[in-house]
C-alpha atoms as a PDB file:
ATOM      1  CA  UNK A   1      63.500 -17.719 -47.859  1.00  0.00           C
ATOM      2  CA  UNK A   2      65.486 -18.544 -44.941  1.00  0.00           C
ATOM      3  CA  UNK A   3      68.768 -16.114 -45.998  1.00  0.00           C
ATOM      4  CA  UNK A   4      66.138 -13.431 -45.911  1.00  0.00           C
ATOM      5  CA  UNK A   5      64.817 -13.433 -42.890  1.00  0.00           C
ATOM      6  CA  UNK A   6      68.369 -13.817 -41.597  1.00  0.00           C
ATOM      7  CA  UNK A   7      69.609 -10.845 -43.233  1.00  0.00           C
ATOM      8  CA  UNK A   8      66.588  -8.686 -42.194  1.00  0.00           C
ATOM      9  CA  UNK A   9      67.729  -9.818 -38.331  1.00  0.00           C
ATOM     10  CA  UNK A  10      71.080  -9.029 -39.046  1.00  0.00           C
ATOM     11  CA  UNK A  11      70.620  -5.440 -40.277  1.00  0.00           C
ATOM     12  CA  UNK A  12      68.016  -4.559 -37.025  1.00  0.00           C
ATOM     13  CA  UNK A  13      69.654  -6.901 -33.974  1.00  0.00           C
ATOM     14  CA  UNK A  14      72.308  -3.870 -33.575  1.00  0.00           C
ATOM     15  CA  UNK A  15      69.529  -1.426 -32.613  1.00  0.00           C
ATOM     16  CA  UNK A  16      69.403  -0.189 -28.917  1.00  0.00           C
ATOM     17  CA  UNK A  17      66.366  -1.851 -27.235  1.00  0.00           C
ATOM     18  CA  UNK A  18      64.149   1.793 -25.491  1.00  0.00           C
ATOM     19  CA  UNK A  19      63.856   1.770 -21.962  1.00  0.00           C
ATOM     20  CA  UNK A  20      60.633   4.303 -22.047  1.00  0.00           C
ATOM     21  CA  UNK A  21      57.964   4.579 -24.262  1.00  0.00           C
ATOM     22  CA  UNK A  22      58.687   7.416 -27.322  1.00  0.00           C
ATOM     23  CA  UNK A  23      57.460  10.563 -27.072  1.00  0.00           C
ATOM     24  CA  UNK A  24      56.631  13.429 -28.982  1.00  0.00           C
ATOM     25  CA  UNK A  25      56.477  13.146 -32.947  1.00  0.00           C
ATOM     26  CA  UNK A  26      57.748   9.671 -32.832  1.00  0.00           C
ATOM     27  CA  UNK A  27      55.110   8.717 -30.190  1.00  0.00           C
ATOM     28  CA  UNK A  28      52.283   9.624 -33.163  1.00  0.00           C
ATOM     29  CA  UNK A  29      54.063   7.868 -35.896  1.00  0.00           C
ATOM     30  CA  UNK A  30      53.868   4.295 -33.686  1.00  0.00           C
ATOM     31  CA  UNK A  31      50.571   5.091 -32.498  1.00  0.00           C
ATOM     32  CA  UNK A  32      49.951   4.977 -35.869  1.00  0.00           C
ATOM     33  CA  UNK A  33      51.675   2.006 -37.291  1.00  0.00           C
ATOM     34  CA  UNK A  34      49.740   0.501 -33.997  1.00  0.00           C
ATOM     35  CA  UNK A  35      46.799   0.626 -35.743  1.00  0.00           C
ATOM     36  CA  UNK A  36      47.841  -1.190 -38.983  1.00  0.00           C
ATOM     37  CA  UNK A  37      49.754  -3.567 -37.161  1.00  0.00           C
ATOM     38  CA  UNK A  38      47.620  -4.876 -35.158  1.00  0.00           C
ATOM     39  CA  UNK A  39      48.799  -2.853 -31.918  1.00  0.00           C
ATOM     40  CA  UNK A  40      44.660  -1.479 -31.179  1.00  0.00           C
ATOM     41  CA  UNK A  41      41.308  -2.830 -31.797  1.00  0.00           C
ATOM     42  CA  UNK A  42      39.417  -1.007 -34.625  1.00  0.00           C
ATOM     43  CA  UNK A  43      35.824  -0.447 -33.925  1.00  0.00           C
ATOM     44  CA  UNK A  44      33.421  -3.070 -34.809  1.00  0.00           C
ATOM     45  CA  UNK A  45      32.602  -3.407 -37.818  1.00  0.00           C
ATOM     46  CA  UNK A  46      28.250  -3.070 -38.902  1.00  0.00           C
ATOM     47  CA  UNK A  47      28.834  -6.502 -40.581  1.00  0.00           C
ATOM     48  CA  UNK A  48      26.172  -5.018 -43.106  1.00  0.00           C
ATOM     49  CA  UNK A  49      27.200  -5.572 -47.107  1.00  0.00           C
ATOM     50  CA  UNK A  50      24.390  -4.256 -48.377  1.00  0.00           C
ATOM     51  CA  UNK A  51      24.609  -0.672 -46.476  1.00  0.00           C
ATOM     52  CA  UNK A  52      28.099  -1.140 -47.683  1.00  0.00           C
ATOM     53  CA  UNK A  53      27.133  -1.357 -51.483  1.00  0.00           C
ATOM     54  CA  UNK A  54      23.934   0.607 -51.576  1.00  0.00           C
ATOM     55  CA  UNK A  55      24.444   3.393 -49.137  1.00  0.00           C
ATOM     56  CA  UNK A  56      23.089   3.894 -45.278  1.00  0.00           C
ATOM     57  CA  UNK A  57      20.050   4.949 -46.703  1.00  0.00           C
ATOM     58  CA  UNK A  58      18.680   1.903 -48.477  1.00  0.00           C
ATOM     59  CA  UNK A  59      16.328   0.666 -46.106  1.00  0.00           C
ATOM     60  CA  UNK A  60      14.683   3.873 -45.669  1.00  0.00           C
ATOM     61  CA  UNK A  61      14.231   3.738 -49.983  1.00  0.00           C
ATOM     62  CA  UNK A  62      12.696   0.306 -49.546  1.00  0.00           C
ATOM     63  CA  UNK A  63      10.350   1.825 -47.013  1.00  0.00           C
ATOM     64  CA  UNK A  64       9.010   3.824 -49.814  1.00  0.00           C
ATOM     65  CA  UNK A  65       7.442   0.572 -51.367  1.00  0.00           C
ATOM     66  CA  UNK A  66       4.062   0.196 -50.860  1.00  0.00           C
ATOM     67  CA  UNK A  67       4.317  -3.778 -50.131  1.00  0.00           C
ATOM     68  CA  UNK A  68       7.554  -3.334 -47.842  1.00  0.00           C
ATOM     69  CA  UNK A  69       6.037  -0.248 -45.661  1.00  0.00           C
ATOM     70  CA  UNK A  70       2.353  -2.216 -45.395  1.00  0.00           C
ATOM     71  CA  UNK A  71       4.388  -5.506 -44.175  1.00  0.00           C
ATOM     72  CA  UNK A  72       6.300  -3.822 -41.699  1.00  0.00           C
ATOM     73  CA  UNK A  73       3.475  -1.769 -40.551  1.00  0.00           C
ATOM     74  CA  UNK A  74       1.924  -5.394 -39.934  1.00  0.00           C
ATOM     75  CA  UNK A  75       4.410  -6.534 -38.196  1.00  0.00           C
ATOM     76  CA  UNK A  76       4.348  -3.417 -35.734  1.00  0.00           C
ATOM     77  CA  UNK A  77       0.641  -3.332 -35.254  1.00  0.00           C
ATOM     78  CA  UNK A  78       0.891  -6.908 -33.814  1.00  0.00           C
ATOM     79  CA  UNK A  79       2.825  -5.545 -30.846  1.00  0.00           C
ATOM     80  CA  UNK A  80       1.553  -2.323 -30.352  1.00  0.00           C
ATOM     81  CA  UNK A  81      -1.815  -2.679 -31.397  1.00  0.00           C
ATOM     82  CA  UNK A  82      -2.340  -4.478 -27.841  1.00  0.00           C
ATOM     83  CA  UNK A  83      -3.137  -2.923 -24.494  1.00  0.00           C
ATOM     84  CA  UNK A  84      -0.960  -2.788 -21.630  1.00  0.00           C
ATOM     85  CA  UNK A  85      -1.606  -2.802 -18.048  1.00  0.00           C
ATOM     86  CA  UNK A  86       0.116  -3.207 -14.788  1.00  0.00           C
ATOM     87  CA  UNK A  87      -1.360  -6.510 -12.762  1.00  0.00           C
ATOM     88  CA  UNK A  88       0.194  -5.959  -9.215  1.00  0.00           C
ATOM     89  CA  UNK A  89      -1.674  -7.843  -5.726  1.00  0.00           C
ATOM     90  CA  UNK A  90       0.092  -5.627  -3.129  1.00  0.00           C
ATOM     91  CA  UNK A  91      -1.733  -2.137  -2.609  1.00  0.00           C
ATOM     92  CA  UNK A  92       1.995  -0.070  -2.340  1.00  0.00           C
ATOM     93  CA  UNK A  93       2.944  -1.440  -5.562  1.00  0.00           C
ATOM     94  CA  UNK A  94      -0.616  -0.329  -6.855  1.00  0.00           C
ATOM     95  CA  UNK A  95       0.128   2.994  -5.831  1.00  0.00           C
ATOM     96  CA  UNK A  96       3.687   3.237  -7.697  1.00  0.00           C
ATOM     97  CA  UNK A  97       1.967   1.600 -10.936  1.00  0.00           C
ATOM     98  CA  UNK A  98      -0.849   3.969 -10.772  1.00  0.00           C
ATOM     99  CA  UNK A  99       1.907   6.517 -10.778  1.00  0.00           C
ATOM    100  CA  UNK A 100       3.938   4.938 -14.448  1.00  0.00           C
ATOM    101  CA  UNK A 101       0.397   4.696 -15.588  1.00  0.00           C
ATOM    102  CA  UNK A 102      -0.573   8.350 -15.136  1.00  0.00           C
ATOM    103  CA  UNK A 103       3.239   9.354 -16.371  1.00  0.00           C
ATOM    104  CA  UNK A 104       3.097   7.430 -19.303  1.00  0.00           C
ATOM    105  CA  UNK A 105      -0.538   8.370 -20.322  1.00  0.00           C
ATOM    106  CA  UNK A 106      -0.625  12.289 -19.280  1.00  0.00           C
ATOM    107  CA  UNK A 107       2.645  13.798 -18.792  1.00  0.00           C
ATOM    108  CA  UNK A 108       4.856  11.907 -21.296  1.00  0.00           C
ATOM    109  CA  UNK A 109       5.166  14.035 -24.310  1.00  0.00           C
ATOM    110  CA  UNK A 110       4.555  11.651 -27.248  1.00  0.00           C
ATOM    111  CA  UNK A 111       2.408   7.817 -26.482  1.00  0.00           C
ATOM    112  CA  UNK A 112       3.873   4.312 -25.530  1.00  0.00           C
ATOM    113  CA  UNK A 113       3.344   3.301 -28.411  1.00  0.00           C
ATOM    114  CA  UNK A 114       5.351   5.867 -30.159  1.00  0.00           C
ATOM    115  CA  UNK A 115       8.263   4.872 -28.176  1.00  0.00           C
ATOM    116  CA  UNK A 116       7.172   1.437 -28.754  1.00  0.00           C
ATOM    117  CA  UNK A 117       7.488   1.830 -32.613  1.00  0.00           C
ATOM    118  CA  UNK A 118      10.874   3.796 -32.161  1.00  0.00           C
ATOM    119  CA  UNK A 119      12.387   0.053 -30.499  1.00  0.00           C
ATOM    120  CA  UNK A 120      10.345  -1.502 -33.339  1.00  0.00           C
ATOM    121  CA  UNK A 121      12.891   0.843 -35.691  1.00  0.00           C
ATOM    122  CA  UNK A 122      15.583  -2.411 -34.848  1.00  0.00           C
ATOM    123  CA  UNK A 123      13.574  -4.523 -37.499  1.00  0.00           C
ATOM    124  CA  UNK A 124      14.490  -2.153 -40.407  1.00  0.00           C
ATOM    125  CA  UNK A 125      18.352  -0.794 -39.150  1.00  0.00           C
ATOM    126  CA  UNK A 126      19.004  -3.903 -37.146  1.00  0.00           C
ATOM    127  CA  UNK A 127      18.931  -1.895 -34.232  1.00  0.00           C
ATOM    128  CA  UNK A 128      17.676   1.081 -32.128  1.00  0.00           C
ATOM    129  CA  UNK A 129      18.793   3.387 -29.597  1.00  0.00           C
ATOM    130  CA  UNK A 130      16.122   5.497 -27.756  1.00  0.00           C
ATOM    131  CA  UNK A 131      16.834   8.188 -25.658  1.00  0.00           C
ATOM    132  CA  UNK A 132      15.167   8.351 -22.263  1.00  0.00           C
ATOM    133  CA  UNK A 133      14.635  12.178 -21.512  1.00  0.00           C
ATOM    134  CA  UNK A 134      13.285  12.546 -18.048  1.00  0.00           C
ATOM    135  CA  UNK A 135      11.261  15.434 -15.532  1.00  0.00           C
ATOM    136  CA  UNK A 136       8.978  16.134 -12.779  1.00  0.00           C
ATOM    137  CA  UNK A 137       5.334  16.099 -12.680  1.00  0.00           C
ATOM    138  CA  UNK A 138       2.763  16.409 -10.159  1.00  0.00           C
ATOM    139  CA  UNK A 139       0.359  13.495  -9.094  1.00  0.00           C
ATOM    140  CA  UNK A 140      -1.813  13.215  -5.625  1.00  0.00           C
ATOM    141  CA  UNK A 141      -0.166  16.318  -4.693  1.00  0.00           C
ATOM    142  CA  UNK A 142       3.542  15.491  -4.801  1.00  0.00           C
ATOM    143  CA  UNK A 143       6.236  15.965  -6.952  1.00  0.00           C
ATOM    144  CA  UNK A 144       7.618  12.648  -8.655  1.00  0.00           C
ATOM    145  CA  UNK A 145      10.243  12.174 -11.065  1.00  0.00           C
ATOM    146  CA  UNK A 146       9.520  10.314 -14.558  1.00  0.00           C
ATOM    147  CA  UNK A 147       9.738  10.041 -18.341  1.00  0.00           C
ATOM    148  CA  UNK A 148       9.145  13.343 -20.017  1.00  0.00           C
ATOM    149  CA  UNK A 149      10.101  12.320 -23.622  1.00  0.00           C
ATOM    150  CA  UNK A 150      11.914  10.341 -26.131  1.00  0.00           C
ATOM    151  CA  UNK A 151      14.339  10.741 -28.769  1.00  0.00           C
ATOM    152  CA  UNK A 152      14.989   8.208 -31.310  1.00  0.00           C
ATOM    153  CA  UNK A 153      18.919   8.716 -32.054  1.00  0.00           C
ATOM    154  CA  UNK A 154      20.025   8.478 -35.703  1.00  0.00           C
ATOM    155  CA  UNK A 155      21.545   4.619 -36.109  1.00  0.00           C
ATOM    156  CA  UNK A 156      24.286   6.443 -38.911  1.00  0.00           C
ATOM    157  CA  UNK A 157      25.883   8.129 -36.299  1.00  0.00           C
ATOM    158  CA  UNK A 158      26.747   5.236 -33.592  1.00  0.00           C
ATOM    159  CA  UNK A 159      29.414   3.415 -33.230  1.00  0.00           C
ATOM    160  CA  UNK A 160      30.113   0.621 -31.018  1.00  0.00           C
ATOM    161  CA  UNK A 161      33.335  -0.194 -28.750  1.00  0.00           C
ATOM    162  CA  UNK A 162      34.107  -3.360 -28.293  1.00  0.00           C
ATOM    163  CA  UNK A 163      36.658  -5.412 -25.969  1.00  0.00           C
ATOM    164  CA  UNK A 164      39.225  -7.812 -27.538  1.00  0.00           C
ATOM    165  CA  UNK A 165      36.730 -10.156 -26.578  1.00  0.00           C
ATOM    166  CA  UNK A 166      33.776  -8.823 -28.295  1.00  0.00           C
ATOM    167  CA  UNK A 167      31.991  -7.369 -25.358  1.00  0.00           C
ATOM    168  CA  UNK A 168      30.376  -4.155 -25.682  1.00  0.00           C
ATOM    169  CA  UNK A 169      32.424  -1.216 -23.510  1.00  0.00           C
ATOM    170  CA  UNK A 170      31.268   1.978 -24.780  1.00  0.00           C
ATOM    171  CA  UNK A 171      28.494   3.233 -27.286  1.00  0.00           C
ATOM    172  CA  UNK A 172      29.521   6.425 -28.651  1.00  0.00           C
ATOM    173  CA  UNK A 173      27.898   8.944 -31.056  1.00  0.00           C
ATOM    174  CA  UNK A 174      29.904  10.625 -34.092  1.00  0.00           C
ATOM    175  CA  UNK A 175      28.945  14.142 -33.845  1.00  0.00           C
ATOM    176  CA  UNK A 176      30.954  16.088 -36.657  1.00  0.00           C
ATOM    177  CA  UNK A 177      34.333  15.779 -37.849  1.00  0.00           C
ATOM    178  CA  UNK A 178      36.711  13.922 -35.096  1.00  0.00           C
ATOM    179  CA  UNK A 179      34.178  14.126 -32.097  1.00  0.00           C
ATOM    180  CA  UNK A 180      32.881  10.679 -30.567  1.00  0.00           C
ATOM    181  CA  UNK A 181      31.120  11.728 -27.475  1.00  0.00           C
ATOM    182  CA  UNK A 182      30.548   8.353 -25.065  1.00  0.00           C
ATOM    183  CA  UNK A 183      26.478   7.672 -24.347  1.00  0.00           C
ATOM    184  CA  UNK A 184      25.306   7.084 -20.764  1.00  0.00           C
ATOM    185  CA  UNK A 185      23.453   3.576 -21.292  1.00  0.00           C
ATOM    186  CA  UNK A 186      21.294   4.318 -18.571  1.00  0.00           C
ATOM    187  CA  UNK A 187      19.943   6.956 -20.093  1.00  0.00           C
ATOM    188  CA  UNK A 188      19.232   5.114 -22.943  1.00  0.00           C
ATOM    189  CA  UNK A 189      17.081   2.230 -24.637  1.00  0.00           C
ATOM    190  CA  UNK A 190      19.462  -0.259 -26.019  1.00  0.00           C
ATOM    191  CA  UNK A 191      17.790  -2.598 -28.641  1.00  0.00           C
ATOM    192  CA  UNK A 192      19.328  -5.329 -30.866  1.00  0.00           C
ATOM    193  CA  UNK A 193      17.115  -7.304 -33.395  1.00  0.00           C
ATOM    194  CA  UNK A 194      17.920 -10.741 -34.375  1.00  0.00           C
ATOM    195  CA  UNK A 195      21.249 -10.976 -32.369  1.00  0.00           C
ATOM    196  CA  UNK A 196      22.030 -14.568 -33.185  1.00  0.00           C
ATOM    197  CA  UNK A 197      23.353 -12.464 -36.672  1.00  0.00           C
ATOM    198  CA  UNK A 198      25.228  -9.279 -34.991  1.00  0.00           C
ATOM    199  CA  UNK A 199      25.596  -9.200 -31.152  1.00  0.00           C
ATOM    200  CA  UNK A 200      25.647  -5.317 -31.153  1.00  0.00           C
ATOM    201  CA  UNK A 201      24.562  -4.477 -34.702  1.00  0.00           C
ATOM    202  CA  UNK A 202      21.707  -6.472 -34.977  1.00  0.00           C
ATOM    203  CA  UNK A 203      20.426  -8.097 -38.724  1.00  0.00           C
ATOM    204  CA  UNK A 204      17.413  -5.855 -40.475  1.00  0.00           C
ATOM    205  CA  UNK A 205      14.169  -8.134 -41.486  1.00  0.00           C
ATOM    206  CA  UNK A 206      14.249  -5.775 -45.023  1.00  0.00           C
ATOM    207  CA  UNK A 207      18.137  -7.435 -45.843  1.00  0.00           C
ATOM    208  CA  UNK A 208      16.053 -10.760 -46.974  1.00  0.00           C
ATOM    209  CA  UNK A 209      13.373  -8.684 -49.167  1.00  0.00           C
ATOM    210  CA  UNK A 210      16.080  -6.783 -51.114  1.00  0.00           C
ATOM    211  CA  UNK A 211      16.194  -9.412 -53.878  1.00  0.00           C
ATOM    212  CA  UNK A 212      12.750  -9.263 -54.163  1.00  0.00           C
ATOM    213  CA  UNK A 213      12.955  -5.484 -53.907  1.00  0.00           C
ATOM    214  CA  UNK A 214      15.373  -4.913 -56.752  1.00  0.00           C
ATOM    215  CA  UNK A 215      13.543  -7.206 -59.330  1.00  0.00           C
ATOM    216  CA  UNK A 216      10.320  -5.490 -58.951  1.00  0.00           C
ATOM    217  CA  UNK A 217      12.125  -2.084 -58.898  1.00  0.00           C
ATOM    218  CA  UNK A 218      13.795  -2.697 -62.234  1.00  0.00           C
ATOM    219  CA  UNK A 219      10.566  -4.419 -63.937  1.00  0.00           C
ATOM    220  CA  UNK A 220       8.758  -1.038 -63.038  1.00  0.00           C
ATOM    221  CA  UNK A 221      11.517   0.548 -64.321  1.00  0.00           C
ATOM    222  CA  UNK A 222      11.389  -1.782 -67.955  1.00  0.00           C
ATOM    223  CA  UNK A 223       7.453  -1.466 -67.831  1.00  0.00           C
ATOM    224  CA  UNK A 224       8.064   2.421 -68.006  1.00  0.00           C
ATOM    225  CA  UNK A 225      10.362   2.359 -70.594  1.00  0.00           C
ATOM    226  CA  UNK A 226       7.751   0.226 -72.686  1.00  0.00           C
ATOM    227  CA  UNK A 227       5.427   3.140 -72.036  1.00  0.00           C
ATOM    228  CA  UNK A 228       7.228   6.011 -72.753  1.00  0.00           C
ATOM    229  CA  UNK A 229       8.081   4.703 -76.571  1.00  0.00           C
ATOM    230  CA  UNK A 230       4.304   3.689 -76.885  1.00  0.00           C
ATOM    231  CA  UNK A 231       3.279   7.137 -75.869  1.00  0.00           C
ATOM    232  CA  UNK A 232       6.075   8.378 -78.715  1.00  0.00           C
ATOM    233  CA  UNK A 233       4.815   5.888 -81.390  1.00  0.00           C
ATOM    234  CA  UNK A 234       8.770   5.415 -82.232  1.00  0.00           C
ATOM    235  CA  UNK A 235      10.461   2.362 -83.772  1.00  0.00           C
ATOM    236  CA  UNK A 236      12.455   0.736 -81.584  1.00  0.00           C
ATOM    237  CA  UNK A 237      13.978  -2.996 -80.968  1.00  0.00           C
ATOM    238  CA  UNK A 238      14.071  -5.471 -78.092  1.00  0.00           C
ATOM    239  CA  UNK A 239      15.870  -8.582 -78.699  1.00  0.00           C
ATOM    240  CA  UNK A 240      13.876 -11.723 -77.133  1.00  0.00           C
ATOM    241  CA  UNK A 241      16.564 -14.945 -76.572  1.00  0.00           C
ATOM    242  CA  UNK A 242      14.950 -18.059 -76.287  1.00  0.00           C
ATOM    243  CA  UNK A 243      15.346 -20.410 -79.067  1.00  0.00           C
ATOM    244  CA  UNK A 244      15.502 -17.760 -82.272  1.00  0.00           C
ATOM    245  CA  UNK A 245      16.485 -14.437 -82.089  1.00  0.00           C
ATOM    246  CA  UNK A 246      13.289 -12.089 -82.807  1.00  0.00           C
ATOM    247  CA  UNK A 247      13.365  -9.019 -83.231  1.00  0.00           C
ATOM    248  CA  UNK A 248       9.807  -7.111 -82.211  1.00  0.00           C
ATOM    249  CA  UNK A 249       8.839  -3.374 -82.942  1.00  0.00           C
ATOM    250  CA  UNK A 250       7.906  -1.316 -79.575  1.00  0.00           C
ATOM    251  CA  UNK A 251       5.042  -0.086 -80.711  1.00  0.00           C
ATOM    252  CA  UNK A 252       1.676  -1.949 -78.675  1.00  0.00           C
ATOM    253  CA  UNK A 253       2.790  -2.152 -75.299  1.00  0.00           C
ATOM    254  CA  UNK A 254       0.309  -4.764 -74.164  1.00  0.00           C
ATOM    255  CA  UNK A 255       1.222  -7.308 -77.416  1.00  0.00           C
ATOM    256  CA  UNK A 256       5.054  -7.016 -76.635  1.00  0.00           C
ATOM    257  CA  UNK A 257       4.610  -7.517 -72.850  1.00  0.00           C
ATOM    258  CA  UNK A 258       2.643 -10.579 -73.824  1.00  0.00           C
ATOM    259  CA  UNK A 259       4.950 -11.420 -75.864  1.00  0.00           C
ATOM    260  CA  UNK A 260       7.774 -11.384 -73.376  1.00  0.00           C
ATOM    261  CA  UNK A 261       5.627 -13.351 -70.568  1.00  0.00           C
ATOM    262  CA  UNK A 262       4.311 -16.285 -72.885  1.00  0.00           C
ATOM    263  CA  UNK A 263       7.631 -16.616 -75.028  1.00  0.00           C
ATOM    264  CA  UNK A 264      10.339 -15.697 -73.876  1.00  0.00           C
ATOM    265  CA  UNK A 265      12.943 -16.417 -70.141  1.00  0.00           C
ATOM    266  CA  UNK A 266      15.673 -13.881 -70.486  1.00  0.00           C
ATOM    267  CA  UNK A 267      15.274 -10.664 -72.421  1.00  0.00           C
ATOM    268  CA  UNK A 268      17.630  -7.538 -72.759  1.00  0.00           C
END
């Protein structure tokens, strides 16, 4: 192992040493090789396996389940389903919090708790980035300058830049082939759920119901089957495994679902 590395040194220790940086095409090719080698920071990685495997759009399929959308809709009616008011003793902060409350309750397109629920979006991506769009309205005869909408920006399409320490530099927005344009965080809503999992990512509240989620899906999907050859009348075969192979005609749904609950553990 030792003559190896030797003889690698030998054949490179004659080559000049650069005294500037390359340039041109040889410039790209290291820039490059930088990237394998170690020589940049790649952008941080989601840290999500199951968007990996299933695709970015498997929460929003869970959300189709009736039990998954009412239990998240629970969960966000416990926040926004209570009022909000400001409590201030001074009368000059009285007047600025009569003038959020009339902005947020007459001139903001859309409610508070619409953007409310748009934050809330963190506990099924893992995070959620709200844009602040702002204007001029008119209240006790002057002209102030406030919230005039939101904008809930896709979660697919952000990407976050992190320091070789981990800290958050830059959030950035793919925008079409090649094209990262850099967000203005003050212009924006920022919010990260659960980040004791993912600092910047966040961890999504559906990742621990997917289990669940997939059983019942394929069941459904079994139970179906069951119908569709009862509704045919055909002959067909499930093997039950438990202690001797049966074999059971599909023909009553209800007696060979029965069957399968009171008799049997593992079925294919």
């Amino acid at each position: 192992m030792f003559d190896r590395f030797k003889r690698a040194y030998t054949a490179f220790a004659h080559l000049p040493i650069p005294d500037e940086p390359p340039k041109g095409e040889q410039a790209v090719i290291e820039e490059v090789a930088g990237l394998f080698q170690g020589g940049k920071a790649f952008e941080l990685w989601r840290g999500d396996e199951l968007k990996m495997r299933r695709g970015n759009g498997i929460y929003k399929q869970m959300l189709i389940d009736d039990q998954i959308s009412a239990s998240i809709l629970l969960m966000d009616s416990a926040i926004v389903g209570r009022r909000f008011r400001f409590e201030v003793d001074d009368p000059e902060q009285q007047k600025m919090a009569d003038v959020f409350e009339y902005n947020l309750s007459r001139t903001m397109t859309g409610t508070i708790k619409e953007l409310i629920q748009f934050m809330l979006w963190a506990r099924v991506e893992g995070f959620s980035v709200v844009e602040k769009v702002f204007g001029t309205f008119e209240f006790d005869n002057k002209e102030w300058w406030g919230l005039d909408s939101f904008k809930l920006r896709p979660n697919d399409t952000l990407v976050v830049k992190v320091d070789e320490h981990g800290n958050r530099i830059a959030l950035e927005q793919d925008q079409g082939i090649t094209q990262l344009k850099e967000l203005d965080l003050a212009r924006f809503i920022y919010y990260v759920h659960q980040p004791r999992m993912n600092a910047h990512y966040g961890h999504s509240d559906l990742r621990a119901a997917y289990d669940h989620y997939w059983a019942k899906l394929n069941i459904y999907k079994f139970c179906d089957t069951f119908r569709y050859y009862s509704r045919l009348n055909s002959q067909g075969y499930f093997i039950i495994r438990k202690q001797n192979i049966k074999y059971l005609p599909i023909r009553r749904n209800n007696f060979c679902l029965s069957y399968f609950n009171k008799n049997s553990r593992l079925f294919f």
